[in-house]
Protein backbone atom coordinates (compact mmCIF):
# COMPACT_ATOMS: atom_id res chain seq x y z
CA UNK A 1 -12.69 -20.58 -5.50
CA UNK A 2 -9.06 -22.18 -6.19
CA UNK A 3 -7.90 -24.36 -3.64
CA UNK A 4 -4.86 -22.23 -2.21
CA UNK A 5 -7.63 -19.56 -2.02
CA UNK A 6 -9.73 -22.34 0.16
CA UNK A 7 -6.57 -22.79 2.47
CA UNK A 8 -6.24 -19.40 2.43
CA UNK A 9 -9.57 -18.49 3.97
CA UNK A 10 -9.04 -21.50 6.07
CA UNK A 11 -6.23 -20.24 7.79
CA UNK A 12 -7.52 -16.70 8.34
CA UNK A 13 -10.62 -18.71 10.07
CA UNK A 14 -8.20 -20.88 12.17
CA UNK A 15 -6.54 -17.16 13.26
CA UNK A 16 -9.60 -15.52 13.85
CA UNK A 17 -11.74 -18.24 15.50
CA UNK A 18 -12.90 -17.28 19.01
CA UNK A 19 -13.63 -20.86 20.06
CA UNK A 20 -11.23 -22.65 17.45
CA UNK A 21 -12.40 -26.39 16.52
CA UNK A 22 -9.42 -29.04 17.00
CA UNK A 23 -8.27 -28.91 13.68
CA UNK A 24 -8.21 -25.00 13.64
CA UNK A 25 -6.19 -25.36 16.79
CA UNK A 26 -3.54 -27.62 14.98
CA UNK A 27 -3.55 -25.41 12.30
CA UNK A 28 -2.96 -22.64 14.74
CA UNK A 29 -0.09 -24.63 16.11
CA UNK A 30 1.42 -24.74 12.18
CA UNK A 31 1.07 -21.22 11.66
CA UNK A 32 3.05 -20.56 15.23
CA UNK A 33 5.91 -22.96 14.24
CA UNK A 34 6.00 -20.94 10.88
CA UNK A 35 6.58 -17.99 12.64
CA UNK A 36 9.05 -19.05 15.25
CA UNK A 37 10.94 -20.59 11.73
CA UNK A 38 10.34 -17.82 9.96
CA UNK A 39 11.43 -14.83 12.53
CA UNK A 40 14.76 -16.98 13.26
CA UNK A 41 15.68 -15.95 9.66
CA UNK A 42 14.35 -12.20 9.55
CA UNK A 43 16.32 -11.64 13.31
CA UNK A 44 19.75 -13.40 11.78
CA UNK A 45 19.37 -11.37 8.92
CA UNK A 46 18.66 -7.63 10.78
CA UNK A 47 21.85 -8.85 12.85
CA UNK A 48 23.92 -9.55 9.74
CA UNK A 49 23.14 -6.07 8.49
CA UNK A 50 23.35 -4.38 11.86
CA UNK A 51 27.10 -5.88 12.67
CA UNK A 52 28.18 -5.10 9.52
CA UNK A 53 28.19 -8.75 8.16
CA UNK A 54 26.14 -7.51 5.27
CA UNK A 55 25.86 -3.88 3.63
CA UNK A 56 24.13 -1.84 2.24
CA UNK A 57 25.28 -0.22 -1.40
CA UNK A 58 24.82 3.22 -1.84
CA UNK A 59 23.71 5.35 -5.27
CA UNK A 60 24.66 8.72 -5.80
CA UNK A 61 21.85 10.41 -5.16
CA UNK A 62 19.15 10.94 -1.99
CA UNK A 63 17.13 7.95 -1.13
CA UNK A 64 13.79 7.67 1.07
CA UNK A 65 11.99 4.71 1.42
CA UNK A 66 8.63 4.73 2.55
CA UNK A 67 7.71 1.12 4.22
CA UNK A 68 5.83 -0.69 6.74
CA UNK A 69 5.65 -3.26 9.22
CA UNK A 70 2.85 -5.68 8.07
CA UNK A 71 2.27 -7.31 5.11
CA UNK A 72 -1.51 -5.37 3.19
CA UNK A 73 -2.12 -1.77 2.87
CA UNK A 74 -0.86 1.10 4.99
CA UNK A 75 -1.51 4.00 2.37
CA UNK A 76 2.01 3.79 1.17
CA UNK A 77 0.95 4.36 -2.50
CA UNK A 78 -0.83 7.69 -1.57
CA UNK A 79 1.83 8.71 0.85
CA UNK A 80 4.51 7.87 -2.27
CA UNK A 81 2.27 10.50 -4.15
CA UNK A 82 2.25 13.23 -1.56
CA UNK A 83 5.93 13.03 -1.39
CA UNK A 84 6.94 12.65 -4.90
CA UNK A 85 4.11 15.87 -6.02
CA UNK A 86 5.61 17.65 -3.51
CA UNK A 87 9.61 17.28 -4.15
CA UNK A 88 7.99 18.31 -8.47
CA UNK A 89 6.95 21.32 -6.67
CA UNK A 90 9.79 22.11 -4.95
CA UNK A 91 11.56 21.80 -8.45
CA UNK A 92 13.56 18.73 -6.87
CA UNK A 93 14.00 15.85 -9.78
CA UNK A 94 12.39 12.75 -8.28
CA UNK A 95 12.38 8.91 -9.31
CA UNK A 96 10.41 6.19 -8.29
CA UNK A 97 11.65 2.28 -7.13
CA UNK A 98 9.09 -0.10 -6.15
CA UNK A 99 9.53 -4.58 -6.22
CA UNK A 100 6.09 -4.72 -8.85
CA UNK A 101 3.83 -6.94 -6.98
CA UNK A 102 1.76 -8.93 -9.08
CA UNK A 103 3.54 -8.54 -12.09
CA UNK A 104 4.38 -11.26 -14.27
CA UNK A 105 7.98 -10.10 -15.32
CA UNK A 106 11.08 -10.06 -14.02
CA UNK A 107 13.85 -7.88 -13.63
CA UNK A 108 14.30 -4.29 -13.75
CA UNK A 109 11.73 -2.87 -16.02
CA UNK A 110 11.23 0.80 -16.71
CA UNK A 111 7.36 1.50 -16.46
CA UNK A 112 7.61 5.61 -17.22
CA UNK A 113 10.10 8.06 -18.35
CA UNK A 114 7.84 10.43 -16.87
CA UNK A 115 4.90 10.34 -19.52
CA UNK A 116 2.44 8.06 -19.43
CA UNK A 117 3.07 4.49 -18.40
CA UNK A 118 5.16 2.17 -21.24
CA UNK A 119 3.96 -1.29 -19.47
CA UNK A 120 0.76 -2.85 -18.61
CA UNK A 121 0.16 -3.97 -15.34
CA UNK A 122 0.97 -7.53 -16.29
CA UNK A 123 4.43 -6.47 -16.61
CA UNK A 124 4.63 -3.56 -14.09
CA UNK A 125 2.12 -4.24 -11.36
CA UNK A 126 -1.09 -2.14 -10.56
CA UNK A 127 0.78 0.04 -8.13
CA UNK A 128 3.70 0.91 -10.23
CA UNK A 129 1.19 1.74 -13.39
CA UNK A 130 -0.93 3.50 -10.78
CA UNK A 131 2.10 5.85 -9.96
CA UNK A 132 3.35 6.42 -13.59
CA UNK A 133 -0.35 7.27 -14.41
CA UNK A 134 -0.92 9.88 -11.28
CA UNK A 135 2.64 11.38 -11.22
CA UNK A 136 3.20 13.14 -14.54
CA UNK A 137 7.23 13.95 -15.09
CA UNK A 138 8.13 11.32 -12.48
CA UNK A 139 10.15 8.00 -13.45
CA UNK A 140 8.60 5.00 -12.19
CA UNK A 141 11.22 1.49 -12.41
CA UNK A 142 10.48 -1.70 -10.99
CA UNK A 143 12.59 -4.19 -9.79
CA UNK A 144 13.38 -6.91 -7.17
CA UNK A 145 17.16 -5.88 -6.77
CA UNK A 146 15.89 -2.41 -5.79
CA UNK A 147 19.97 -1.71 -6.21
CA UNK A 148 20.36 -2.20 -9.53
CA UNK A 149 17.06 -0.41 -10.10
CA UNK A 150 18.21 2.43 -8.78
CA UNK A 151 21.68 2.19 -10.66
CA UNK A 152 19.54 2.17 -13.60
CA UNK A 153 17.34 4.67 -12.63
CA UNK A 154 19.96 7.26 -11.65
CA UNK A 155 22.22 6.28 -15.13
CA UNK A 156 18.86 6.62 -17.20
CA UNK A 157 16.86 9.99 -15.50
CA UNK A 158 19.83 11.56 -12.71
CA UNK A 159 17.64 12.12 -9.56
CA UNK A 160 18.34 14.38 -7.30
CA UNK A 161 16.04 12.06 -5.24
CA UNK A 162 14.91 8.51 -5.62
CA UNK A 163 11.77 7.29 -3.38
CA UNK A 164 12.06 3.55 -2.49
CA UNK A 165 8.06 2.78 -1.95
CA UNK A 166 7.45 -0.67 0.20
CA UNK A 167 11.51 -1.28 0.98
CA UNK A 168 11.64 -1.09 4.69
CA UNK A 169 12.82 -4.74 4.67
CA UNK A 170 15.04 -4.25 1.78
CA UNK A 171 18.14 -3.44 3.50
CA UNK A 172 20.40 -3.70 0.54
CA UNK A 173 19.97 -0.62 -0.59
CA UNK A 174 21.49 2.48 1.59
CA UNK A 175 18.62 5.07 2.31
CA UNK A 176 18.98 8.29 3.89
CA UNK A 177 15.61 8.17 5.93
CA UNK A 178 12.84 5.62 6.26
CA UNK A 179 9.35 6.70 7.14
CA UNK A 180 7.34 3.64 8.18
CA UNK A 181 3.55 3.98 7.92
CA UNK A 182 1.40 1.85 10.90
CA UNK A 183 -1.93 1.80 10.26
CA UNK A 184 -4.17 2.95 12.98
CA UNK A 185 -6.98 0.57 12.22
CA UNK A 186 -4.79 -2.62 12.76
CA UNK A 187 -1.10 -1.30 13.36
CA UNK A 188 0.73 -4.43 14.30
CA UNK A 189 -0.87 -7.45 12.28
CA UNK A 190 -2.62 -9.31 14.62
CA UNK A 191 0.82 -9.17 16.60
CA UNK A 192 2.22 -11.70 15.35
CA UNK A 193 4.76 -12.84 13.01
CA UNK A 194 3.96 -14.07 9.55
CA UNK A 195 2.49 -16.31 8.47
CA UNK A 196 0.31 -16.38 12.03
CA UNK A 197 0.09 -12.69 11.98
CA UNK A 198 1.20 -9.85 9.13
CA UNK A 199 3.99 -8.79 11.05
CA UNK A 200 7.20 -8.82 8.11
CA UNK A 201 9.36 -8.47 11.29
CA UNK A 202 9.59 -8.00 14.85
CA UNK A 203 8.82 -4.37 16.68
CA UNK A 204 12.50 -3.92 17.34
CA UNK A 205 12.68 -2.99 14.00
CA UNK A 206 11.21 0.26 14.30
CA UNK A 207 14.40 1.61 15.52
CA UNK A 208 15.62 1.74 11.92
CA UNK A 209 13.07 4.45 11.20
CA UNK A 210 13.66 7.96 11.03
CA UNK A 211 9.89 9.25 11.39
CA UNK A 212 6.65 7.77 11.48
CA UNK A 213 3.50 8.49 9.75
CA UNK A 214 0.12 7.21 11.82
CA UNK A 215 -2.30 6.24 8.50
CA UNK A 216 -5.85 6.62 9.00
CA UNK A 217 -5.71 8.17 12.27
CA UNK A 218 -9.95 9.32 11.95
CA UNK A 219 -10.56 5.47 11.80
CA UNK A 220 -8.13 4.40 14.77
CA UNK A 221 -9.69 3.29 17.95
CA UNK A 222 -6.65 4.49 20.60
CA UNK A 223 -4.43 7.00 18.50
CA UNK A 224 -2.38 8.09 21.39
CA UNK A 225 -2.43 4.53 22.75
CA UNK A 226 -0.62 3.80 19.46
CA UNK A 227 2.00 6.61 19.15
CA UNK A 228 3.16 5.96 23.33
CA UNK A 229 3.84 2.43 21.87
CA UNK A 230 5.83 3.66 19.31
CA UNK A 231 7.76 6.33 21.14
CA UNK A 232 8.78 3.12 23.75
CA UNK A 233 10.60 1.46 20.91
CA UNK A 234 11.93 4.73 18.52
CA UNK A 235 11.78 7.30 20.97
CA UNK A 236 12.53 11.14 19.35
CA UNK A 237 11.35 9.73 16.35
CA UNK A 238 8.94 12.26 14.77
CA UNK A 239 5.43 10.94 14.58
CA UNK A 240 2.62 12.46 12.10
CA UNK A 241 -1.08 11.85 11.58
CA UNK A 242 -2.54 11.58 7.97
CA UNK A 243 -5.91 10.52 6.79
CA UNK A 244 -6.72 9.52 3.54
CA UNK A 245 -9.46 11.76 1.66
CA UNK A 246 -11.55 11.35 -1.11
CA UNK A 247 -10.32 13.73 -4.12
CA UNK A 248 -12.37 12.53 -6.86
CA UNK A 249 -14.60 9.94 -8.28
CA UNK A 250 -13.54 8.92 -11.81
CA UNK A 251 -16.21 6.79 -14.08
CA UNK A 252 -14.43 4.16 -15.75
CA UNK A 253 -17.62 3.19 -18.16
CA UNK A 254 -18.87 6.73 -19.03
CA UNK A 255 -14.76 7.87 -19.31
CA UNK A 256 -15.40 11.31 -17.45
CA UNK A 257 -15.32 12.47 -13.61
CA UNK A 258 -18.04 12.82 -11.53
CA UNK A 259 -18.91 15.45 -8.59
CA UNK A 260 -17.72 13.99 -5.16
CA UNK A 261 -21.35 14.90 -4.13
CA UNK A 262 -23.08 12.37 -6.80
CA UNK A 263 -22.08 9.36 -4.58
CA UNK A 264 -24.42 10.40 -1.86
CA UNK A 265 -27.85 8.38 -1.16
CA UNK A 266 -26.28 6.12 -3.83
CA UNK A 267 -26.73 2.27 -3.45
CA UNK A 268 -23.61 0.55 -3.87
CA UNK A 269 -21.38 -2.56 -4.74
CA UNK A 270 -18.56 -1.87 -3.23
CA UNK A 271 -15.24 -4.32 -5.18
CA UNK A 272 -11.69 -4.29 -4.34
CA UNK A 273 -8.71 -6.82 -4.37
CA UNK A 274 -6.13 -4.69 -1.98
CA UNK A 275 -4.34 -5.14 1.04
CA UNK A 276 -6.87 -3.61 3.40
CA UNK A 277 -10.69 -3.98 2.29
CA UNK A 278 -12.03 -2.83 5.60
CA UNK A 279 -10.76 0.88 5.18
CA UNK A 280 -12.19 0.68 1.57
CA UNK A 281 -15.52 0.00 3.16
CA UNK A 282 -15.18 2.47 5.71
CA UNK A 283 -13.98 4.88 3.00
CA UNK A 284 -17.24 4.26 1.05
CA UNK A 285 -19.86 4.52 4.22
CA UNK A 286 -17.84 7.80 4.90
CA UNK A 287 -18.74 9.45 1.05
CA UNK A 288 -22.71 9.17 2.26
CA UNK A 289 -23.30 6.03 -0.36
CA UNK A 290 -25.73 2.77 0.93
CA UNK A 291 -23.59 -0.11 0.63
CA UNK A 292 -25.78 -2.78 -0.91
CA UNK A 293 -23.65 -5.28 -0.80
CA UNK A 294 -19.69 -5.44 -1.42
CA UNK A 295 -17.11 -8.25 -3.04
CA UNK A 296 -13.91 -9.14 -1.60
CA UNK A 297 -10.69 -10.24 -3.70
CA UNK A 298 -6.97 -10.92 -3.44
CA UNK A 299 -4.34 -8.10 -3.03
CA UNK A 300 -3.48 -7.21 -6.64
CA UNK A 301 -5.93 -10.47 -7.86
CA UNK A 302 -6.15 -10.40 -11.94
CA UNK A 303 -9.64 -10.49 -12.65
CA UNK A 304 -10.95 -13.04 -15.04
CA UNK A 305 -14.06 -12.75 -17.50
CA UNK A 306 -15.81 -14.84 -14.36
CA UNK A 307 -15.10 -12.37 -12.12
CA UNK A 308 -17.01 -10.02 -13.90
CA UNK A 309 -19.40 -11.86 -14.12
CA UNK A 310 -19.81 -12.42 -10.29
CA UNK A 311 -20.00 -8.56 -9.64
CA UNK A 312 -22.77 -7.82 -12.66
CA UNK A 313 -24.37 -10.29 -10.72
CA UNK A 314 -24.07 -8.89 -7.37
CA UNK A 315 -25.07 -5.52 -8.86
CA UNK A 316 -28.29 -6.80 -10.00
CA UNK A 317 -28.69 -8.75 -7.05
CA UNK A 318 -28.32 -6.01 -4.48
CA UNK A 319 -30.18 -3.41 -6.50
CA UNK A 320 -26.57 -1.57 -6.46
CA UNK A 321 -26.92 1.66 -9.05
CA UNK A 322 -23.19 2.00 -9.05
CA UNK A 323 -20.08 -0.46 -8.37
CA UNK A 324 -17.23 1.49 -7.23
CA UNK A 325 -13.59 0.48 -6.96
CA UNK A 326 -10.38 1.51 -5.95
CA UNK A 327 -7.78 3.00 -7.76
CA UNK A 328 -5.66 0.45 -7.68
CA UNK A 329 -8.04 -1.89 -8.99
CA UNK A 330 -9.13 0.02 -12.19
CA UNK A 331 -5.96 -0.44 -13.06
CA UNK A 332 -6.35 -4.38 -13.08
CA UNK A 333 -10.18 -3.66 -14.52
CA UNK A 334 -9.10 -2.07 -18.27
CA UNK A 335 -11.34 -2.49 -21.13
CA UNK A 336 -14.40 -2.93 -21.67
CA UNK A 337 -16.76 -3.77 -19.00
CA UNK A 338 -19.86 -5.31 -19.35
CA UNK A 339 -22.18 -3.90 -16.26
CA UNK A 340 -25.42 -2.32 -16.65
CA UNK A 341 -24.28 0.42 -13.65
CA UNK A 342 -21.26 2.49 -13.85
CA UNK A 343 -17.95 1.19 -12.43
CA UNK A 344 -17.13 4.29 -10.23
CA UNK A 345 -13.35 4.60 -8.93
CA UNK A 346 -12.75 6.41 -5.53
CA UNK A 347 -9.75 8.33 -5.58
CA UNK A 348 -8.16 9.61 -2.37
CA UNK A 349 -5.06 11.38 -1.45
CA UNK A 350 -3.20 11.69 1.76
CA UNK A 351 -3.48 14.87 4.23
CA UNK A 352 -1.09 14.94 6.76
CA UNK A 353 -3.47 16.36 9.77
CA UNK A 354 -0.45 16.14 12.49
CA UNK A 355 3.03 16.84 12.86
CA UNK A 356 3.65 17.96 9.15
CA UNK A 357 6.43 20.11 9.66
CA UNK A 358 8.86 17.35 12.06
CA UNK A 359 8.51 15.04 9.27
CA UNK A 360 8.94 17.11 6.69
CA UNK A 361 12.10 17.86 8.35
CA UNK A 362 13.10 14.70 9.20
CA UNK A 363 13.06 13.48 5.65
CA UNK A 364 14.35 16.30 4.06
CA UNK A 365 11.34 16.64 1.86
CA UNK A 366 11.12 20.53 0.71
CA UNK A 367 7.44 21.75 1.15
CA UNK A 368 5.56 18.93 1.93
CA UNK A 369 4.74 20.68 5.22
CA UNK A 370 3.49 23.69 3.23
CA UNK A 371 1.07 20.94 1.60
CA UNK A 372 -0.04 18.77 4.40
């Protein structure tokens, strides 16, 4: 393990610790003074955009972003998919923005003109390769200036409608709507700020939002405990339920799909590197398989030969007859793999269970209510 890994886990076990040590009370104390610094800058910046000290540029076209609050996984990559499938439909002309994550480039790259993806993930990032991949006819472009991404996007493709996926923060770009995902499983990051919590910014910012979209509402513990929270601080603000469900399982060593039904009674390594592992687990239990044992990475972590190594290993080790993966990961585990089980990937797709109809609405997406 690398040593900012090391301090990594460190920290998390400073957070977490129910009867902290000294040290993991100092380090505590760090993490808090982080915060404090660090929510003095996201507050002067909100009020710099809110007085009108800063603005926001505008492209000639419809944009909705779909964000968060907390830094990890909310489902915004499925919920990106419902939307954008559902605007092709509709026979609206759609475009994708997102920062790439994990890439190693810079700038605005184009990842798809609508075909298959023209970048690796190296380049791109495993979500933006991820989208290109699932959303045939739909322009994916990456960029941290999601402005002049979308300038380029809307010279290059004209969009009717250009979906900003993980830019609730990104306030220099003028949007017509934001939907901000919470998920029900851990909505508000430990309720803290970074880097003590996951919290990217304070509650008050959920006044910015136009509608809300309640992620994994079959794993949360107090649902309706969650929306009256969020009705205090947005009130009138549509609020919809979605879970995420499993729509196929794809084998990435025998190249073909599988039957949804296979994975039952199966013993399992379950191996993912994303923003919210737990769910992933809780996904897995909830297809019938026997977890035998599971491996833990890094949000968008590039696995190395050694990596590999570690899971054929665990396989063998826990008896596991299949590993299975996310989506996102397979894209970060191309070529060829050297396992004795089948690498399985799990992929899911939002349904909107609740409230389909008032957010449809609210974001002006045609039909999506007629597909939740």
């Amino acid at each position: 393990m690398s040593l900012g890994r090391r301090l990594e886990a460190f920290a998390l076990c400073a957070i977490s610790a129910e009867a902290p040590t000294a040290v993991e009370r100092a380090v505590r104390g760090l993490l808090c003074v982080g915060s404090a610094a660090y929510g003095g800058v996201v507050r002067a910046r909100n009020a710099g955009y809110n007085i009108g000290l800063f603005r926001a540029r505008r492209l000639p076209c419809r944009v909705v972003c779909v964000g968060n609050l907390t830094a990890g996984g909310t489902g915004k990559t499925p919920t990106v998919m419902a939307l954008a499938a559902a605007c092709r439909a509709a026979g609206e002309t759609v475009c994708i923005l997102l920062r790439g994550y994990g890439r190693r480039s810079r700038g605005v790259k184009v990842v798809s003109e609508g075909g298959e993806p023209v970048l690796g993930w190296q380049e791109a990032g495993d979500e933006a390769v991820l989208l290109a991949r699932r959303l045939p006819g739909v322009p994916v472009v990456v960029g941290e200036d999601r402005f002049a991404a979308g300038r380029l996007a809307v010279e290059r493709f004209r969009p009717q409608l250009i979906l900003l996926d993980d830019g609730f923060q990104h306030r220099r770009l003028y949007r017509e709507a934001d939907l901000v995902l919470l998920d029900a499983t851990d909505p508000f990051g430990g309720g803290c700020l970074l880097p003590r919590g996951r919290l990217r910014e304070p509650l008050g910012g959920l006044h910015r939002a136009r509608a809300f979209l309640l992620t994994r509402a079959d794993q949360g513990r107090d649902v309706e405990g969650l929306r009256r929270r969020v009705e205090r601080v947005a009130p009138g603000r549509p609020i919809a339920c979605g879970v995420l469900r499993l729509r196929r399982l794809r084998d990435l060593t025998g190249g073909r799909e599988r039957a949804a039904t296979e994975i039952r009674g199966k013993r399992v390594l379950a191996v993912c590197g994303i923003g919210n592992p737990d769910s992933f687990h809780r996904t897995v239990t909830e297809t019938g398989a026997v977890v035998a044992g599971s491996l833990v990475f890094r949000d968008h972590h590039a696995f190395t030969d050694a990596d590999l190594g570690r899971m054929a290993e665990a396989a063998r080790t826990n008896h596991a007859e299949w590993i299975v993966t996310t989506d996102k990961d397979a894209v970060r585990l191309a070529g060829p793999l050297p396992f004795g089980c089948p690498v399985v990937v799990l992929e899911v797709v939002l349904e909107i269970v609740e409230g389909a109809e008032a957010l449809a609405a609210a974001l002006g997406i045609p039909g999506w209510a007629r597909r939740g």
